[in-house]
C-alpha atoms as a PDB file:
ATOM      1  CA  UNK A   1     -62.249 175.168 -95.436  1.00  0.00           C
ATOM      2  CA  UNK A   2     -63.734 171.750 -95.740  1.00  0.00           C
ATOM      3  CA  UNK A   3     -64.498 170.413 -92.026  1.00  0.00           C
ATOM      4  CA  UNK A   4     -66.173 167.333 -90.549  1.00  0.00           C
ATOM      5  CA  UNK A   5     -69.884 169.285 -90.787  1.00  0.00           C
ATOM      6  CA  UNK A   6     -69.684 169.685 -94.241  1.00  0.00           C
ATOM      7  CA  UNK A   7     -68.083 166.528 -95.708  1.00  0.00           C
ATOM      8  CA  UNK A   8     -71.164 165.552 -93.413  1.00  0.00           C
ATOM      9  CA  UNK A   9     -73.430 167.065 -95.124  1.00  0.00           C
ATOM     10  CA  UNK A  10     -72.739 165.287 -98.544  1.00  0.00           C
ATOM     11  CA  UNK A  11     -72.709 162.232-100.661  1.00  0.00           C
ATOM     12  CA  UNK A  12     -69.679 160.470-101.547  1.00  0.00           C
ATOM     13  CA  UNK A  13     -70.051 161.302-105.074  1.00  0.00           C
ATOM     14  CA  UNK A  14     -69.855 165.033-104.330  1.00  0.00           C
ATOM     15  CA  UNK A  15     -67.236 164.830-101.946  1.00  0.00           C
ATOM     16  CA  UNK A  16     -65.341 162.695-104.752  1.00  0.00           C
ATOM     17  CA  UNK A  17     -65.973 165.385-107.336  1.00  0.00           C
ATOM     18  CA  UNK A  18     -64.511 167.854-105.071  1.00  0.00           C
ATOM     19  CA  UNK A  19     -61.500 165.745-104.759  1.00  0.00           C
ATOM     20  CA  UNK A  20     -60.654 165.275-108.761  1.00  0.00           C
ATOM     21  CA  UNK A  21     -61.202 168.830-109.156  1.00  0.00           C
ATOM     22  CA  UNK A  22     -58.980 169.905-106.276  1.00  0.00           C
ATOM     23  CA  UNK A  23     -56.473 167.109-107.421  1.00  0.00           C
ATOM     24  CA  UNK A  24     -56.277 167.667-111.075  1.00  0.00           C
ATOM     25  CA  UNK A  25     -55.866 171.946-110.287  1.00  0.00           C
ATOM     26  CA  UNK A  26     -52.956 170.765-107.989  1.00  0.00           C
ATOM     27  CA  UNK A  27     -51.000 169.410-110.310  1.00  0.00           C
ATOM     28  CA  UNK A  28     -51.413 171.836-112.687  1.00  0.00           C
ATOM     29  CA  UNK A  29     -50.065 174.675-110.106  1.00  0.00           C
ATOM     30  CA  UNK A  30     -47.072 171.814-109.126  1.00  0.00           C
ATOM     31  CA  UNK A  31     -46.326 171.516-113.401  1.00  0.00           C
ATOM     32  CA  UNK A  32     -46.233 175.511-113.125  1.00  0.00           C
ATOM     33  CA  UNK A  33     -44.180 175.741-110.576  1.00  0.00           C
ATOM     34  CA  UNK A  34     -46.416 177.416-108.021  1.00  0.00           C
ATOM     35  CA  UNK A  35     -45.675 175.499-104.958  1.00  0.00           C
ATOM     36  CA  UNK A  36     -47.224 178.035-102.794  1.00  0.00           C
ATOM     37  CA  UNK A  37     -50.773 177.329-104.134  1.00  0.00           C
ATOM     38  CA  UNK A  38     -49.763 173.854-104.748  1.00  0.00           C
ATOM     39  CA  UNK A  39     -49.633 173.283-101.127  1.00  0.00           C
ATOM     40  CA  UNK A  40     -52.768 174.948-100.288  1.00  0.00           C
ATOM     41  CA  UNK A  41     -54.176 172.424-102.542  1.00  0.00           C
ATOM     42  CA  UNK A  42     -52.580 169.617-100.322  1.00  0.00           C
ATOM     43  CA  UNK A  43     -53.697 171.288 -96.882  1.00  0.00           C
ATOM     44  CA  UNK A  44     -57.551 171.225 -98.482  1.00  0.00           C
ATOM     45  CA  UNK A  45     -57.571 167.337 -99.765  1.00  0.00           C
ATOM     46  CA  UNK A  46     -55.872 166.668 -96.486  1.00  0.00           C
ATOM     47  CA  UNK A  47     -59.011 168.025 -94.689  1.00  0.00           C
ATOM     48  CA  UNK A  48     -61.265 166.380 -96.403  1.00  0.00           C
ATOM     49  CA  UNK A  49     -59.742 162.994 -95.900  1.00  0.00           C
ATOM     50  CA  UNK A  50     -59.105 163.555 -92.305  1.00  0.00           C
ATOM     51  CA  UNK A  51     -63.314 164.746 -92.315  1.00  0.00           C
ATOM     52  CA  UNK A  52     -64.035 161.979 -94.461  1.00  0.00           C
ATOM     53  CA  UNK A  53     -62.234 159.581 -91.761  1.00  0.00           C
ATOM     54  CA  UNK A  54     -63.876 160.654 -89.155  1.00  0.00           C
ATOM     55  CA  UNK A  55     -66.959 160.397 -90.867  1.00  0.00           C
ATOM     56  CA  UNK A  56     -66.476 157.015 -91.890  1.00  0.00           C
ATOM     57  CA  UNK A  57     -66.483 157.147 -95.359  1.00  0.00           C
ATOM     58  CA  UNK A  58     -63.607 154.692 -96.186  1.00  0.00           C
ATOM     59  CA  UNK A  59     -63.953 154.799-100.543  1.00  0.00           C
ATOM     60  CA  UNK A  60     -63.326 158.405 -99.940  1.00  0.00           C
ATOM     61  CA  UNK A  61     -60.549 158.565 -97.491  1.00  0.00           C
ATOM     62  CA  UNK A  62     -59.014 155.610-100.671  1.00  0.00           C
ATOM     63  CA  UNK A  63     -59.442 158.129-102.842  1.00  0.00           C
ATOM     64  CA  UNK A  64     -58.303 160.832-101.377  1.00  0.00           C
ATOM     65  CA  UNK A  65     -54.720 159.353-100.450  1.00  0.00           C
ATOM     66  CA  UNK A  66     -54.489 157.929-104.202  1.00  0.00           C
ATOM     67  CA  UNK A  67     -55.300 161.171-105.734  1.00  0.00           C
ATOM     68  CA  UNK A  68     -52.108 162.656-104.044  1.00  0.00           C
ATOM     69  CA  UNK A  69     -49.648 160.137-105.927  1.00  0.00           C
ATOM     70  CA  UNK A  70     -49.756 162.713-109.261  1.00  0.00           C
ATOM     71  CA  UNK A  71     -49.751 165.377-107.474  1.00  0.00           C
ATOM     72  CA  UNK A  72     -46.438 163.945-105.962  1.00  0.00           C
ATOM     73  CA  UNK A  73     -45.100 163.033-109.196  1.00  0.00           C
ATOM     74  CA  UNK A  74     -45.671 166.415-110.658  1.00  0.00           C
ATOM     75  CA  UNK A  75     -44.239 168.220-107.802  1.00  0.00           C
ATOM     76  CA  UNK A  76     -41.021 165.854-107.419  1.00  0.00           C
ATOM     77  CA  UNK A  77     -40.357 166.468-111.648  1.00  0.00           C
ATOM     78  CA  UNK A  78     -40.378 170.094-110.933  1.00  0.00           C
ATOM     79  CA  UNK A  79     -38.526 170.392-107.420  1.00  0.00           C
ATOM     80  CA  UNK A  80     -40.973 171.291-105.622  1.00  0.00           C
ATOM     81  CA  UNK A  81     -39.403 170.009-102.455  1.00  0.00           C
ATOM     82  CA  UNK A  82     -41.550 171.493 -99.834  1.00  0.00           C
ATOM     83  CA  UNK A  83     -44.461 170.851-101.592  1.00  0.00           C
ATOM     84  CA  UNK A  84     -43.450 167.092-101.533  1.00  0.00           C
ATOM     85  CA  UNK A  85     -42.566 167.051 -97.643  1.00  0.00           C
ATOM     86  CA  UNK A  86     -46.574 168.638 -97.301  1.00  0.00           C
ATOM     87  CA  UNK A  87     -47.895 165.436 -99.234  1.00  0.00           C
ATOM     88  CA  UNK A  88     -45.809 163.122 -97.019  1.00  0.00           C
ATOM     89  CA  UNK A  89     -47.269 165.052 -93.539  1.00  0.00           C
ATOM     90  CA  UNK A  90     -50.762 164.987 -94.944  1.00  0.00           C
ATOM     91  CA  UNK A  91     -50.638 161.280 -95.938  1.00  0.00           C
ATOM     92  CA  UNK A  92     -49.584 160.725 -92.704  1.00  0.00           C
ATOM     93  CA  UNK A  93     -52.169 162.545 -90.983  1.00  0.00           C
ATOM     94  CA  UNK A  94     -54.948 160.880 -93.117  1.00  0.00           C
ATOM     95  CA  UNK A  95     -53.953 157.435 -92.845  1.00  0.00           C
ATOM     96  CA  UNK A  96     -53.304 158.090 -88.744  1.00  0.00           C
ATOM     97  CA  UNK A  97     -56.991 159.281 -88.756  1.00  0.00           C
ATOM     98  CA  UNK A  98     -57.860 156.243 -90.844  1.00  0.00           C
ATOM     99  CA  UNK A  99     -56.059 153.725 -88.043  1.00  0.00           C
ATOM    100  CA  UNK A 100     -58.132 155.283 -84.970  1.00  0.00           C
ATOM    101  CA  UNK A 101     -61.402 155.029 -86.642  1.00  0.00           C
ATOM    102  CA  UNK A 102     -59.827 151.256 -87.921  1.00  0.00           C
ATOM    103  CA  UNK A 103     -60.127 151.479 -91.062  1.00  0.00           C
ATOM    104  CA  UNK A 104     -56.842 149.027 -92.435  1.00  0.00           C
ATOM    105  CA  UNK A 105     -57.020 149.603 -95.876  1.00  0.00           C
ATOM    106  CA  UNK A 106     -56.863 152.899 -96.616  1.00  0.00           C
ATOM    107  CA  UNK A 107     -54.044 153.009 -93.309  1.00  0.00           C
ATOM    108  CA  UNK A 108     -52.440 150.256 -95.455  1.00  0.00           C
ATOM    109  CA  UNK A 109     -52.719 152.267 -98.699  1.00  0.00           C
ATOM    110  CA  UNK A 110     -51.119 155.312 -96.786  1.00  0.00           C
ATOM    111  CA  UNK A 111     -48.310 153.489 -95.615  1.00  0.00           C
ATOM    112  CA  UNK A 112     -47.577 151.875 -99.343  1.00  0.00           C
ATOM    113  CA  UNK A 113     -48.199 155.300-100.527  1.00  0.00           C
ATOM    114  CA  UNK A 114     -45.789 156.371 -98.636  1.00  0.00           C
ATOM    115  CA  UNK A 115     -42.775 153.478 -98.797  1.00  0.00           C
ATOM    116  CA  UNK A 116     -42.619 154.551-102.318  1.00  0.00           C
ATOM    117  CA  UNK A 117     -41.983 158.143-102.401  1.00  0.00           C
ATOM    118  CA  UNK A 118     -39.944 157.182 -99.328  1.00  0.00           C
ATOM    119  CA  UNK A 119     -37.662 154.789-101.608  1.00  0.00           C
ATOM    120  CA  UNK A 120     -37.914 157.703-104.396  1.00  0.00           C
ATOM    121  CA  UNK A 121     -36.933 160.368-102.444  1.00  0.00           C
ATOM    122  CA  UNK A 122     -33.821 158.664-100.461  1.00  0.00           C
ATOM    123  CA  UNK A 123     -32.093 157.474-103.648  1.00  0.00           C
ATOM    124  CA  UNK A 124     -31.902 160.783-105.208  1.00  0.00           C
ATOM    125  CA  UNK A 125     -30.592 161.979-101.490  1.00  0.00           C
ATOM    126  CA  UNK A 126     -33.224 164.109-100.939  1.00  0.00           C
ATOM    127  CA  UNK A 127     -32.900 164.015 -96.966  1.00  0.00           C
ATOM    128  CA  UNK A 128     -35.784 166.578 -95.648  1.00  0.00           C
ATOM    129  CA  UNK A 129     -38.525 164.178 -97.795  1.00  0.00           C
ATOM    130  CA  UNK A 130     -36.817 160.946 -96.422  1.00  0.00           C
ATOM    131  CA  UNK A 131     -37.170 162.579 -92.706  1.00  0.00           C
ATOM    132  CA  UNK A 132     -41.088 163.719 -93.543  1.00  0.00           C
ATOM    133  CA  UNK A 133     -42.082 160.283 -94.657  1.00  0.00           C
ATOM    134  CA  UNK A 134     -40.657 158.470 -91.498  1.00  0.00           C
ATOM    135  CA  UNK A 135     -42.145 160.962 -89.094  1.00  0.00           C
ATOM    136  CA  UNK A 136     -45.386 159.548 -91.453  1.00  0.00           C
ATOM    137  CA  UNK A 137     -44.867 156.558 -90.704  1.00  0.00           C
ATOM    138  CA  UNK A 138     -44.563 156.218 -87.849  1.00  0.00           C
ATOM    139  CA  UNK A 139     -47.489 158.130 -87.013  1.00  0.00           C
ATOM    140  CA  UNK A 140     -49.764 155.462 -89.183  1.00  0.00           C
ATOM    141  CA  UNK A 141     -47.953 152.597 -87.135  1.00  0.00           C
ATOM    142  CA  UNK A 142     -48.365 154.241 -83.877  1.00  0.00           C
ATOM    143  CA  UNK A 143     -52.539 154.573 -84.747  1.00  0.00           C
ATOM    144  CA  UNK A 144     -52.866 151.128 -86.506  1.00  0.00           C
ATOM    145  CA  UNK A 145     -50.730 148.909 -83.321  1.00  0.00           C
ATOM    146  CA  UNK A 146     -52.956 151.170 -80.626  1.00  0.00           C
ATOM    147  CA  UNK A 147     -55.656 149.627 -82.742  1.00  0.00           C
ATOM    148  CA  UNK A 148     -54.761 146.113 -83.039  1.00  0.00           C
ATOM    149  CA  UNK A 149     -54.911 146.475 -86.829  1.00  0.00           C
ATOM    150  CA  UNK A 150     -52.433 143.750 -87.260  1.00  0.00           C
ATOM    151  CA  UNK A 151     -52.781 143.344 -90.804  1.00  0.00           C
ATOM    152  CA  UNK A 152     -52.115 147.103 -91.333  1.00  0.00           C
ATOM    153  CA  UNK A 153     -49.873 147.024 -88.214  1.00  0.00           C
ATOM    154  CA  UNK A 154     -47.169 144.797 -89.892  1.00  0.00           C
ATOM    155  CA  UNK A 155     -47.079 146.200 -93.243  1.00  0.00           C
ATOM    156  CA  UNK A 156     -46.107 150.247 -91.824  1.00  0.00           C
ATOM    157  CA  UNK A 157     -43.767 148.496 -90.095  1.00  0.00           C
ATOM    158  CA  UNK A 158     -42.162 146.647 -92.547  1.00  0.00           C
ATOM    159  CA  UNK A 159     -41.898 149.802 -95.097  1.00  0.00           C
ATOM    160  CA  UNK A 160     -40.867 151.985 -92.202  1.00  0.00           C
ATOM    161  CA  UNK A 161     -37.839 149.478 -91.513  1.00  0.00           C
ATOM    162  CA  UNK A 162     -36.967 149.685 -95.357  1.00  0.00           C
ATOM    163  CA  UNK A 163     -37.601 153.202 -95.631  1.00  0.00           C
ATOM    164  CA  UNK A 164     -34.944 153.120 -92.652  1.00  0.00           C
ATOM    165  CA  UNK A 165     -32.188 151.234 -94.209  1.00  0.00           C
ATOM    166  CA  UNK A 166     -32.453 153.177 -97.519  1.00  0.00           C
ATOM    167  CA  UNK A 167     -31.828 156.021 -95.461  1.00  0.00           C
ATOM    168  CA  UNK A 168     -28.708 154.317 -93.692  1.00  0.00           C
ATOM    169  CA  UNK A 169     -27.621 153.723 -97.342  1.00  0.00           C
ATOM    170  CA  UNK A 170     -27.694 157.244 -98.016  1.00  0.00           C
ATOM    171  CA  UNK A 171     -25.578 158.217 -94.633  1.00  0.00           C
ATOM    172  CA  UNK A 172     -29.117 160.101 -93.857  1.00  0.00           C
ATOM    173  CA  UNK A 173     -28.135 159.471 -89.919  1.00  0.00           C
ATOM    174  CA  UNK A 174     -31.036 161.748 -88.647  1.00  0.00           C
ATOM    175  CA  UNK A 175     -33.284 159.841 -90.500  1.00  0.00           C
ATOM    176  CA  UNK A 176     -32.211 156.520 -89.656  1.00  0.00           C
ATOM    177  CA  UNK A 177     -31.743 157.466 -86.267  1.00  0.00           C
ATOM    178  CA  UNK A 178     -35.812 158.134 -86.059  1.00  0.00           C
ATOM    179  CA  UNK A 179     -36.967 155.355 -88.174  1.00  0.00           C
ATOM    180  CA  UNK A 180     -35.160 153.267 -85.106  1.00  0.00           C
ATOM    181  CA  UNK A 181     -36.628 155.047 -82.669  1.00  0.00           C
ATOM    182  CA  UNK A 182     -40.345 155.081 -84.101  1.00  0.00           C
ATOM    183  CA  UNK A 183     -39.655 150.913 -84.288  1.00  0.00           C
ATOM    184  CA  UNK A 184     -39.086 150.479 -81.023  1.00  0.00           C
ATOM    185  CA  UNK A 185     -41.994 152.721 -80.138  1.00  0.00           C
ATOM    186  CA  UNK A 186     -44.135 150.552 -82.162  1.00  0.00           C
ATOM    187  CA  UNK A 187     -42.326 147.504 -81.290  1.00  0.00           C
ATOM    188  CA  UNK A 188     -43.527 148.196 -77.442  1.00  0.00           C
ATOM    189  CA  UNK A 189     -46.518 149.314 -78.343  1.00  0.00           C
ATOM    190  CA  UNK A 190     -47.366 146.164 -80.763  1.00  0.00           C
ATOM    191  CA  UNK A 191     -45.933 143.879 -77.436  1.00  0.00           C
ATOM    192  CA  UNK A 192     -48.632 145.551 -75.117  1.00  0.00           C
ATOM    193  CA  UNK A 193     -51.484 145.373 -77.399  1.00  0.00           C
ATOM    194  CA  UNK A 194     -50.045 141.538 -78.070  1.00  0.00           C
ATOM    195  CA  UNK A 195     -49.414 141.696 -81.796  1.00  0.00           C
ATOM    196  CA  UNK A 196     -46.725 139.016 -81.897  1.00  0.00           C
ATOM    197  CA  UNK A 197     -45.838 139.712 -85.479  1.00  0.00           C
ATOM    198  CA  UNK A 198     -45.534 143.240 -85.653  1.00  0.00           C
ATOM    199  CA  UNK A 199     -43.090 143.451 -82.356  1.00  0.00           C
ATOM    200  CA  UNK A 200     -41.245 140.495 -84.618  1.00  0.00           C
ATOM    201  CA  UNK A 201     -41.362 142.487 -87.078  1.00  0.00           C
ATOM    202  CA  UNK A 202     -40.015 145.600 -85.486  1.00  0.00           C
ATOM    203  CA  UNK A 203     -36.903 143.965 -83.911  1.00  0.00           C
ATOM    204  CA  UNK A 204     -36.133 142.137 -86.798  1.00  0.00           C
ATOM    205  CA  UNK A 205     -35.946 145.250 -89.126  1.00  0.00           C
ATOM    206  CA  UNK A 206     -33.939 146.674 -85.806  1.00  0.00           C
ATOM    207  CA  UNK A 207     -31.084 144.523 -86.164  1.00  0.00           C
ATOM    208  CA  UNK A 208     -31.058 145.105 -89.855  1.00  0.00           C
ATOM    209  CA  UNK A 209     -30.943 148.943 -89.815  1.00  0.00           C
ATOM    210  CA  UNK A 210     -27.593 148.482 -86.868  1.00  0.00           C
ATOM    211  CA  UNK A 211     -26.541 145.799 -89.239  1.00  0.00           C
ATOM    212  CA  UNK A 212     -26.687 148.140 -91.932  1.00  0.00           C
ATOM    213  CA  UNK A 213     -25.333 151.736 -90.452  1.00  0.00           C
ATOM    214  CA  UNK A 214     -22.058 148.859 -89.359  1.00  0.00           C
ATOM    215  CA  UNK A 215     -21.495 148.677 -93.186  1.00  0.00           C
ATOM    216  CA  UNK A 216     -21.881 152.313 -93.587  1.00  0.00           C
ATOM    217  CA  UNK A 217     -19.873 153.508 -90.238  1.00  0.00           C
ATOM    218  CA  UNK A 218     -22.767 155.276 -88.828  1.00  0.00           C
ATOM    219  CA  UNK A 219     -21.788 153.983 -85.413  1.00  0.00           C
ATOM    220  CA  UNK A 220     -24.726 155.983 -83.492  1.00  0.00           C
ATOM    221  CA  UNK A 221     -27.174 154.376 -85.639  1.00  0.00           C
ATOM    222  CA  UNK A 222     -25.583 151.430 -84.849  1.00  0.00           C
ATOM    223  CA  UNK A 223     -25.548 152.086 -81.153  1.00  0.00           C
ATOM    224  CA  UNK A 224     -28.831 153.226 -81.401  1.00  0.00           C
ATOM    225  CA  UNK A 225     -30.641 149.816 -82.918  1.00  0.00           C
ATOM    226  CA  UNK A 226     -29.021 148.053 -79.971  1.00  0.00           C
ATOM    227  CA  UNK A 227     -30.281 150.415 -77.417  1.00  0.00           C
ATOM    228  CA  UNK A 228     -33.758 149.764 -78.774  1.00  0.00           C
ATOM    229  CA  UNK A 229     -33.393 146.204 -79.156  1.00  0.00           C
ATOM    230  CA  UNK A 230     -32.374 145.843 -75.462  1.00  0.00           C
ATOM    231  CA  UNK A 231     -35.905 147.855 -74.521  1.00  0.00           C
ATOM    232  CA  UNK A 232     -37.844 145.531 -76.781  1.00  0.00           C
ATOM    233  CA  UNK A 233     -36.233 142.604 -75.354  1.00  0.00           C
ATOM    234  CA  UNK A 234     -36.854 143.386 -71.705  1.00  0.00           C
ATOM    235  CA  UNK A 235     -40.655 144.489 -72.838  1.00  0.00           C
ATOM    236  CA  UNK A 236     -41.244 141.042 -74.619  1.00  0.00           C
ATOM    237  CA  UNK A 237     -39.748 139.235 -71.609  1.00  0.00           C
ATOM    238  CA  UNK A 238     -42.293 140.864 -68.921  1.00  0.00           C
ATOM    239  CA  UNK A 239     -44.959 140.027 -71.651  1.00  0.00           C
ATOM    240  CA  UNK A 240     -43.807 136.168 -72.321  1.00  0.00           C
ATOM    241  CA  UNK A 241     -43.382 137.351 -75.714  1.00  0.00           C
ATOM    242  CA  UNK A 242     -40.846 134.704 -76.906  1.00  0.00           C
ATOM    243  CA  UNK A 243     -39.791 134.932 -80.208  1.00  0.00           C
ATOM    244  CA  UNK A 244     -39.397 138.878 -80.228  1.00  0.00           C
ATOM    245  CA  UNK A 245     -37.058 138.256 -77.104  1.00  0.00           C
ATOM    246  CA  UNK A 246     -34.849 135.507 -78.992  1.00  0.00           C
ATOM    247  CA  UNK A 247     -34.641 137.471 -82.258  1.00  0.00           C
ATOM    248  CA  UNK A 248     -33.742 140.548 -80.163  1.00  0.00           C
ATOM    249  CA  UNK A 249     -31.282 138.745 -78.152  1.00  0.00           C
ATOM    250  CA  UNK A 250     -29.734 137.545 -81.134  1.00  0.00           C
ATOM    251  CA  UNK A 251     -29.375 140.515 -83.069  1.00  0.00           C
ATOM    252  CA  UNK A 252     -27.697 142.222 -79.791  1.00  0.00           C
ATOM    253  CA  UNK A 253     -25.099 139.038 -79.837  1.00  0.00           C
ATOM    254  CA  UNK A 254     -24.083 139.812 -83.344  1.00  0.00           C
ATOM    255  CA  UNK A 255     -23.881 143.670 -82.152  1.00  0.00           C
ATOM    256  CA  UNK A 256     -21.675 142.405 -79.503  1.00  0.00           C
ATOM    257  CA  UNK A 257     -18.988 141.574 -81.749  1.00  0.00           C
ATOM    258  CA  UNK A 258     -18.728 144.579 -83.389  1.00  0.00           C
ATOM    259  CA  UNK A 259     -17.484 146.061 -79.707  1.00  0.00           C
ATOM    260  CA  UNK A 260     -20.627 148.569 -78.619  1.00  0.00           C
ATOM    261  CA  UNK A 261     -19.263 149.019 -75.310  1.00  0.00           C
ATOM    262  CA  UNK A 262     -16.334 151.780 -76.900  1.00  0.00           C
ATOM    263  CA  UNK A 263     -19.147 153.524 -78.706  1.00  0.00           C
ATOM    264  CA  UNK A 264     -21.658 153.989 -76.079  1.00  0.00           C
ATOM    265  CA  UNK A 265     -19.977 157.210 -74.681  1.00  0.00           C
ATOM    266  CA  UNK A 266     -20.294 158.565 -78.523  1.00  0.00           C
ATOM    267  CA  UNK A 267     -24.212 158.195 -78.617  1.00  0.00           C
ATOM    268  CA  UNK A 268     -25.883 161.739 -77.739  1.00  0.00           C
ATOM    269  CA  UNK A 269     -28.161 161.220 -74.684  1.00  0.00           C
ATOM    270  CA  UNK A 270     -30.491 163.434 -76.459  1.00  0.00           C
ATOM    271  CA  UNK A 271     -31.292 161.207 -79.276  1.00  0.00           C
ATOM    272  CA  UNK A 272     -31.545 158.184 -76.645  1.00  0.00           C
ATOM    273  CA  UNK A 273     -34.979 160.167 -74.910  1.00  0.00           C
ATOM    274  CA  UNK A 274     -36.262 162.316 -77.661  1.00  0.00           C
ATOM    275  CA  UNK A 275     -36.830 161.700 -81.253  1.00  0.00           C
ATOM    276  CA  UNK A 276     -36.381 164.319 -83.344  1.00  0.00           C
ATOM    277  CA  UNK A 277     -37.608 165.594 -86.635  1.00  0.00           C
ATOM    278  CA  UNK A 278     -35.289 168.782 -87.948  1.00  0.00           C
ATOM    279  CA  UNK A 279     -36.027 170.556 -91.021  1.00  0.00           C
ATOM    280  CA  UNK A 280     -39.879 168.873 -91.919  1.00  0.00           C
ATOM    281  CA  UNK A 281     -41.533 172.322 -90.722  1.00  0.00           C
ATOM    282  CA  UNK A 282     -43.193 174.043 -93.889  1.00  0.00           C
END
């Protein structure tokens, strides 16, 4: 195992050259078919870009999150679906441990990273990838807004909101249901740490998911967007937060028409207090 004491103890060139090796024998075990040893691959890279984070070597931590994309391609060509899910957690994980040491590029890079093999994965309805790069995302906003990486900040959100309505496209309700959820937690979160954008941001990609799951009948996602809309609009109003109030108030207007009041009974209290990620653990 490759900790924080020995990424430490060498260059970046070394710790680079351990990367390409590790990278290039992971996609050979992902074009065999191994996915066992494939994801030990993943788990090791992951370390060292977590290390390297912490260490504050941003080129590496880069590197490290590009030199998963063949990996993913490779493993996605041959199935590999678990294998897939592990690159989504551990691109997660880095680019959260890029955030708290604020580093917004390589959190930014993370968060493209993973908007496309979110995009991928949802239109050929592969639902436990979909959920695994949400949970990701979310935990690169969460880091980045506690940060005030604005920059960084608004982009996660942005992908995390289309990630969300791809999912809604694909009736993935679970997913959609926690992309909402992880938006309003950012949304609050970007409205105490005053990043005016991002909680725009958050609401507005709010009212598109409900929007959305209307077209689709998911009426809990639905129910759910306005729910989180009404907590982002009372947050913005004790902050003086304007604009996220008035584009939250009029996303909830438009909601109103669509007669919310006969489907809050239907929304599960459970999914109101607790997010929930089923079927991401490897």
């Amino acid at each position: 195992m490759i900790g924080l004491a020995s990424v430490e103890e060498k260059d970046e060139a070394s710790i680079l050259e351990i990367l390409y090796y590790l990278s290039e024998l992971a996609v050979k075990y992902a074009r065999e078919g191994l996915e066992s040893d494939t994801k030990r691959l993943i788990e090791r890279i992951k370390e060292i870009g977590i290390a390297s984070a912490l260490s504050g070597l941003e080129l590496v931590v880069t590197n490290t999150l590009l030199l998963y994309s063949p990996v993913a391609k490779e493993a996605c060509r041959k199935g590999l679906e678990n294998a897939v899910v592990s690159i989504a957690l551990a691109i997660g994980e880095i680019g959260k441990a890029a955030g708290g040491q604020k580093m917004e590029v390589p959190a930014k890079i993370a968060a493209s990273c993973l908007g496309e093999m979110g995009n991928t994965a949802a239109f050929t309805r592969t639902r436990k990838e979909t959920i695994a790069v949400i949970f990701a995302l979310g935990e690169i906003g969460k880091s980045v807004t506690n940060q005030s990486l604005g920059d960084a900040a608004n982009s996660t959100v942005t992908i995390l909101g289309e990630t969300g309505k791809v999912a809604v496209n694909q009736n993935f309700e679970d997913a959609a249901l926690n992309a909402e959820l992880l938006l309003q937690e950012i949304g609050t979160g970007a409205i105490e740490k005053n990043l005016k954008e991002t909680a725009d941001s958050s609401v507005r990609l709010l009212g598109d998911i409900g929007r959305t799951a209307d077209m689709q009948g998911l009426e809990r996602v639905l129910l759910q967007a306005a729910y989180s809309l009404e907590t982002i609009k009372f947050d913005a109003q004790d902050r003086y937060l304007v604009s996220a109030s008035l584009i939250a108030e009029v996303a909830l207007m438009d909601f109103d028409n669509l007669g919310l009041d006969k489907l809050e009974e239907k929304l599960n209290k459970n999914w109101r207090r607790k997010r929930k990620f089923p079927d991401i653990e490897l």
